[in-house]
C-alpha atoms as a PDB file:
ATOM      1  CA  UNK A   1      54.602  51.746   7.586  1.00  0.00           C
ATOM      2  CA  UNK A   2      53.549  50.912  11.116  1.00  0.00           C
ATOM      3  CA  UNK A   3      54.380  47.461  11.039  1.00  0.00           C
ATOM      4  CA  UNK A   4      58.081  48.785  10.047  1.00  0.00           C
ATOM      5  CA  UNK A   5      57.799  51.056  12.984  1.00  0.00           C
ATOM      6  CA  UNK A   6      56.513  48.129  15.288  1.00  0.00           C
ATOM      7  CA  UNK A   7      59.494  45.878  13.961  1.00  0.00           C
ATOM      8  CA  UNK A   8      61.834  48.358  14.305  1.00  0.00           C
ATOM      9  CA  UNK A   9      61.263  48.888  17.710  1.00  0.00           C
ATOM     10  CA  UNK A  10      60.570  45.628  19.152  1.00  0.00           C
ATOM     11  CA  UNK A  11      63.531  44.718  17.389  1.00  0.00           C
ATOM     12  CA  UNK A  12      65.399  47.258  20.161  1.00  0.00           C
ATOM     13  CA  UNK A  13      63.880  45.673  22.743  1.00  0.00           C
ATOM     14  CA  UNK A  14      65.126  42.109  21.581  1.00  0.00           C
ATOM     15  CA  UNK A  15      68.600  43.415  21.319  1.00  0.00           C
ATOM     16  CA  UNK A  16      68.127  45.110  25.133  1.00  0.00           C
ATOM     17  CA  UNK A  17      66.926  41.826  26.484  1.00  0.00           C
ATOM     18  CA  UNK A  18      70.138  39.982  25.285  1.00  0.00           C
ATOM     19  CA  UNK A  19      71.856  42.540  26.997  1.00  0.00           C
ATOM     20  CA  UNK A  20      70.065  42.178  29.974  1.00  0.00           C
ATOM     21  CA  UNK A  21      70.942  38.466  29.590  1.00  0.00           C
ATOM     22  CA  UNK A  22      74.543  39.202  29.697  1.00  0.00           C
ATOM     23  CA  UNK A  23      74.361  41.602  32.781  1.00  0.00           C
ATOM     24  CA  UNK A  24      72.756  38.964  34.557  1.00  0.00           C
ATOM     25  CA  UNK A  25      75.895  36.158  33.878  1.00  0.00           C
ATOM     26  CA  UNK A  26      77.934  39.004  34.941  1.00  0.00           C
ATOM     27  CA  UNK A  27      76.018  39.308  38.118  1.00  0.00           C
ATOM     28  CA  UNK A  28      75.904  35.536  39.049  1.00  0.00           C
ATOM     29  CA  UNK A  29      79.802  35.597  38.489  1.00  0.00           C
ATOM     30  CA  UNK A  30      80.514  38.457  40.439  1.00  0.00           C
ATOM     31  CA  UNK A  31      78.829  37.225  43.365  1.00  0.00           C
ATOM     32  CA  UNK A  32      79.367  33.864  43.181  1.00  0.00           C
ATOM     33  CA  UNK A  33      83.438  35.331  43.345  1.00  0.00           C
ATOM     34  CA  UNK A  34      82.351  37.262  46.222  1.00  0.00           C
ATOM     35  CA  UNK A  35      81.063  34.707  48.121  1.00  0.00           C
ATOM     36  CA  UNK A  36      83.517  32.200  47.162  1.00  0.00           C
ATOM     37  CA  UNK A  37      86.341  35.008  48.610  1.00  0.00           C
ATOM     38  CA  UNK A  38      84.123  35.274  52.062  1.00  0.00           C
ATOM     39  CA  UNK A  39      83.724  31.382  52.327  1.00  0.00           C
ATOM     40  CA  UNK A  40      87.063  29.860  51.341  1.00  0.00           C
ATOM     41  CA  UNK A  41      89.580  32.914  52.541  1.00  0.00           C
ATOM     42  CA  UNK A  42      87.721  35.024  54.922  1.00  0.00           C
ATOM     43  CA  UNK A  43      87.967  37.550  52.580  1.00  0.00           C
ATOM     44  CA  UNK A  44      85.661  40.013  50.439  1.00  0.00           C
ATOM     45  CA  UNK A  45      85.381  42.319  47.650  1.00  0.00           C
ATOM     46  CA  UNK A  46      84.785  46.267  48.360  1.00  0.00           C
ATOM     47  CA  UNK A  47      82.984  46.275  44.856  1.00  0.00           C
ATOM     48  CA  UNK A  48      80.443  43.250  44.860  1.00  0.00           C
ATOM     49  CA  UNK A  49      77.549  45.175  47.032  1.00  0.00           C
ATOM     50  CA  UNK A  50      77.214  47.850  44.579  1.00  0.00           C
ATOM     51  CA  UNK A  51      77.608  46.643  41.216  1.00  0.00           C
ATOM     52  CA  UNK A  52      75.377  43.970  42.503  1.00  0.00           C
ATOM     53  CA  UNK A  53      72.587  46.724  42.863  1.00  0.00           C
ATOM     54  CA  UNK A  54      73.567  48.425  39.384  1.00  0.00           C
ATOM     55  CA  UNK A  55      73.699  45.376  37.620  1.00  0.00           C
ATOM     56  CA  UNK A  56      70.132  44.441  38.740  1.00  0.00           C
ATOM     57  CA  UNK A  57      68.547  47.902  37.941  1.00  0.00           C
ATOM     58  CA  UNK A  58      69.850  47.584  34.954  1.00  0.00           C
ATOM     59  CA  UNK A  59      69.154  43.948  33.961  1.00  0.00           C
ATOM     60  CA  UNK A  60      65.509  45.037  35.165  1.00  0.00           C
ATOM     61  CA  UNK A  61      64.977  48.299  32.752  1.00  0.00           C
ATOM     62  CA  UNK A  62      66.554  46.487  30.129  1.00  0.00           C
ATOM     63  CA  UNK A  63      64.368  43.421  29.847  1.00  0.00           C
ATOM     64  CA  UNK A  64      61.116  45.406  30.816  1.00  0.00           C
ATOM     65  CA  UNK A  65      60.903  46.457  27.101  1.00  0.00           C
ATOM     66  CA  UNK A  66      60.882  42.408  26.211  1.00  0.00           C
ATOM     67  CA  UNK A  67      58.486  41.605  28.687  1.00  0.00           C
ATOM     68  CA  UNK A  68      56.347  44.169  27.228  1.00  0.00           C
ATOM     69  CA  UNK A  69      56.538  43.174  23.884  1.00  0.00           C
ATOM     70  CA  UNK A  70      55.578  39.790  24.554  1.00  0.00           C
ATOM     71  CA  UNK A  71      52.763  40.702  26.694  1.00  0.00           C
ATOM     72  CA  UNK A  72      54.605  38.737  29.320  1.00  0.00           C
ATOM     73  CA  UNK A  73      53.427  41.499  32.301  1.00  0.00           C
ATOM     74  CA  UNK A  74      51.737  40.452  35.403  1.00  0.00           C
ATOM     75  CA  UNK A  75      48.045  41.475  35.099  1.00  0.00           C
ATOM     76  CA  UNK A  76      44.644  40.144  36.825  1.00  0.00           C
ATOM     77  CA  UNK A  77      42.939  38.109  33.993  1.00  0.00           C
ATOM     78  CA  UNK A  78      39.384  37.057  35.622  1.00  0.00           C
ATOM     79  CA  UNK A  79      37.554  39.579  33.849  1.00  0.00           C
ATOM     80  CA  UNK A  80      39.632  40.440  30.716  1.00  0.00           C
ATOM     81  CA  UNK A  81      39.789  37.113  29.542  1.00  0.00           C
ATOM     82  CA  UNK A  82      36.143  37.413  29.564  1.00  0.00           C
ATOM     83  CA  UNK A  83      35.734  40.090  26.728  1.00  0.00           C
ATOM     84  CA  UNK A  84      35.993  39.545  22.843  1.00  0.00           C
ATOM     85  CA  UNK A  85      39.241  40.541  21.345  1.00  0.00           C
ATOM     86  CA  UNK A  86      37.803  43.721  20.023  1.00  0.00           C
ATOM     87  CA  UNK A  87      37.282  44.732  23.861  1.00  0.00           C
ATOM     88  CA  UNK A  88      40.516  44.250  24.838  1.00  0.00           C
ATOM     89  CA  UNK A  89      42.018  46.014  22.240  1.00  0.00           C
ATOM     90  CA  UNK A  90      39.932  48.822  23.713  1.00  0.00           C
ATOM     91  CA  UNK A  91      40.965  48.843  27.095  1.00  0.00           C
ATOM     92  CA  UNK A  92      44.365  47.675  26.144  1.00  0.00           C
ATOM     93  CA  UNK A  93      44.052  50.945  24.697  1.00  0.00           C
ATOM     94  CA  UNK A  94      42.316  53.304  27.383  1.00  0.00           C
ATOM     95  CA  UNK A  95      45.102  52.039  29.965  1.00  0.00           C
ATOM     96  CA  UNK A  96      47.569  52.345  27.729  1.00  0.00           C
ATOM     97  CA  UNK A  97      46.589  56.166  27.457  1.00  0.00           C
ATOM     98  CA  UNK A  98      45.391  57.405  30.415  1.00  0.00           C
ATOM     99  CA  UNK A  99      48.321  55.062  32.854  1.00  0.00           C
ATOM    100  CA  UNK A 100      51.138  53.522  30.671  1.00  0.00           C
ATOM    101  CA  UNK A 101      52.509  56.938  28.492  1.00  0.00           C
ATOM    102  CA  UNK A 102      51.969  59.237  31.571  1.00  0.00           C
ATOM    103  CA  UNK A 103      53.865  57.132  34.271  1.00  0.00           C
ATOM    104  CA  UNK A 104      56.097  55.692  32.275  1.00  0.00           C
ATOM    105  CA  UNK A 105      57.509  59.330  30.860  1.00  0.00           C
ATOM    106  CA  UNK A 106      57.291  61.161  34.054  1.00  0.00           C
ATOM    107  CA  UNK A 107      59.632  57.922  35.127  1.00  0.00           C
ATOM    108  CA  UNK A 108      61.925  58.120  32.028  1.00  0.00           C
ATOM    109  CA  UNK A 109      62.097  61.800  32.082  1.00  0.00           C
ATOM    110  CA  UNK A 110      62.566  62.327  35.947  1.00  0.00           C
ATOM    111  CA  UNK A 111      65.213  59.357  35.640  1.00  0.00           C
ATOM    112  CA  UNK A 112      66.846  61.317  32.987  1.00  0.00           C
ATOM    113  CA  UNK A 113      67.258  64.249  34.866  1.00  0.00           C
ATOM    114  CA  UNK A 114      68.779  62.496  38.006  1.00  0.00           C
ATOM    115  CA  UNK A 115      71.339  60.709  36.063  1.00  0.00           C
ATOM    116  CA  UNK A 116      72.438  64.487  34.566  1.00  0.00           C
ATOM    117  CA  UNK A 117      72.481  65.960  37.862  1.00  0.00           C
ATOM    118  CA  UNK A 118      74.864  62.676  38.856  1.00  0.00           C
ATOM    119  CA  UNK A 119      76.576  63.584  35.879  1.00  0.00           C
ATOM    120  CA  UNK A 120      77.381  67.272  36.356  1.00  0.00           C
ATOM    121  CA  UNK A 121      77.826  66.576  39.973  1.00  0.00           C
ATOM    122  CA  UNK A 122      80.239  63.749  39.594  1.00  0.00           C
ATOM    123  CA  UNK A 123      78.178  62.046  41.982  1.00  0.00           C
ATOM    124  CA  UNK A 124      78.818  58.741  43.549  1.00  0.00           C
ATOM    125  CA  UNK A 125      78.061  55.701  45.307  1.00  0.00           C
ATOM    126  CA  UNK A 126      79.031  55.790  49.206  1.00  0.00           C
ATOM    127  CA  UNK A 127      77.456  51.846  49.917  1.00  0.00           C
ATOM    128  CA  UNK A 128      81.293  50.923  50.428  1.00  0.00           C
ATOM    129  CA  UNK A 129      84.487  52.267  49.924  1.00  0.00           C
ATOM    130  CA  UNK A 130      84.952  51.492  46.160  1.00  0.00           C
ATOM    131  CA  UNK A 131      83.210  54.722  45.711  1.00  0.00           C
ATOM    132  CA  UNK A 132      82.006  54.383  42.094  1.00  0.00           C
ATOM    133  CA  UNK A 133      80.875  57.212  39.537  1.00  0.00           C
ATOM    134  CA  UNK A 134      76.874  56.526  39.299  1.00  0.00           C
ATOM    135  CA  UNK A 135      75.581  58.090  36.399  1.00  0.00           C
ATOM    136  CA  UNK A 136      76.980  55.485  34.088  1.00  0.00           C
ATOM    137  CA  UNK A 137      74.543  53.085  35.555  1.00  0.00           C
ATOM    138  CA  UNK A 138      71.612  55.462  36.472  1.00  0.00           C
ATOM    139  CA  UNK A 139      71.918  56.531  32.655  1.00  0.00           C
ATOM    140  CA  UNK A 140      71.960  52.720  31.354  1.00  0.00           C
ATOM    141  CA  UNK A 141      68.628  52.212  33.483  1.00  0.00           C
ATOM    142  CA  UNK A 142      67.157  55.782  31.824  1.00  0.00           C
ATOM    143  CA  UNK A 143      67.606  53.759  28.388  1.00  0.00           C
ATOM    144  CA  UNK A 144      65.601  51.070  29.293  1.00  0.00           C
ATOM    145  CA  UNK A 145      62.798  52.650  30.467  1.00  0.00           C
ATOM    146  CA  UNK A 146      63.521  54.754  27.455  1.00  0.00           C
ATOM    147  CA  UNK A 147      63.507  51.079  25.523  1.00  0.00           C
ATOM    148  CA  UNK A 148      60.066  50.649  27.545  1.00  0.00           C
ATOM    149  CA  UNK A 149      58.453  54.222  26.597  1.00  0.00           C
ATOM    150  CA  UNK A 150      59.231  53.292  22.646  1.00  0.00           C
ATOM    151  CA  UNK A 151      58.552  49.707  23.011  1.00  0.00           C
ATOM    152  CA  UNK A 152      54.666  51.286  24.501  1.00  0.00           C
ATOM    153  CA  UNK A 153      54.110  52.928  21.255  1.00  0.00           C
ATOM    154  CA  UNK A 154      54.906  50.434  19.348  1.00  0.00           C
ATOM    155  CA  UNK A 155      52.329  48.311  20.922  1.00  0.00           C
ATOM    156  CA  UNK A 156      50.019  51.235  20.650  1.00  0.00           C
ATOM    157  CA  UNK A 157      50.343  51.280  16.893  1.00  0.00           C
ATOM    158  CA  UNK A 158      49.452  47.796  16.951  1.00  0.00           C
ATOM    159  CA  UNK A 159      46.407  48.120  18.853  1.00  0.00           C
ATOM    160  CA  UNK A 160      45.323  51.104  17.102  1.00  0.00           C
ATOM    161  CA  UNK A 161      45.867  48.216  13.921  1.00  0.00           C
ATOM    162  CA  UNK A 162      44.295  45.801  15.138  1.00  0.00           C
ATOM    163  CA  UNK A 163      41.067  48.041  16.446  1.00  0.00           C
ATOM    164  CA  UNK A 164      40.978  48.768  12.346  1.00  0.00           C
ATOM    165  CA  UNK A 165      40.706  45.788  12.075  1.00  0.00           C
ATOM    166  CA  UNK A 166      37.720  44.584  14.519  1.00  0.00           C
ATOM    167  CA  UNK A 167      40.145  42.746  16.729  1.00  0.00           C
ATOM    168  CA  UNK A 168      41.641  40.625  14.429  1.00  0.00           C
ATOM    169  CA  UNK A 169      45.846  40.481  14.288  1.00  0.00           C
ATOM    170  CA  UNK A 170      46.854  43.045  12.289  1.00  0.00           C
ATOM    171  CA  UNK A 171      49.720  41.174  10.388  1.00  0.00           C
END
């Protein structure tokens, strides 16, 4: 049952990180047009500043869930690597507890409630003059941390698996 749970969800974060992939071509294009339109005709876009920014928030919380998953995260190894597997599961675990779930949900949830508030208050970007709705975007980077929350128990279950199991993989 957990390793259903564990494939279920990292299979979310695969499908957000080909998303993310996506956003990112988008992003290129957009301001490779934008430059192009400044370069070749004196000319800009009143749009390519902000969606810019929205895109790569998005892109970001989208792929964070990945990067997770595959244990691809920036950490300082000159101790850790140090430690028999059985250790690491163990503070894997601790920090998992006591800093991952806490900060990540107070981020998710306090996300959450700005992008209602942006919602009910039809608020908007004022960067330029294109003026766009931002809760659309501020809601799409609330799923991926979202995506990241889920994608942290998931790799809690797995721990807590492979603890069971003195260290060794689980499955």
């Amino acid at each position: 049952m957990t390793r259903k749970i564990y494939n279920g969800i990292s299979l979310i974060s695969e499908w957000a990180a080909k998303v993310a992939k996506w956003l990112i071509a988008i992003l290129i294009v957009s301001i490779c047009y934008d430059v192009f339109l400044r370069y070749i005709f004196n000319d800009s876009t009143i749009w390519s500043y902000v969606l810019s920014y929205m895109l790569g928030a998005t892109f970001t919380a989208w792929g964070i869930g990945y990067v997770y998953r595959h244990n691809g995260n920036v950490r300082v190894d000159i101790l850790y690597n140090r430690f028999p597997p059985k250790t690491k599961v163990i503070i894997d675990l601790f920090f998992t507890l006591v800093f991952f779930f806490p900060l990540y949900s107070l981020i998710t949830y306090n996300f959450g409630l700005k992008t209602w508030e942006a919602y009910v208050t039809h608020k908007f970007a004022v960067e330029s003059i294109w003026y766009p709705v931002v809760w659309p975007y501020m809601a799409a980077v609330t799923l991926g941390f979202g995506i990241l929350v889920l994608q942290g128990i998931a790799n809690f279950l797995r721990d807590v698996m492979t603890l069971a199991k003195g260290g060794k993989e689980p499955w």
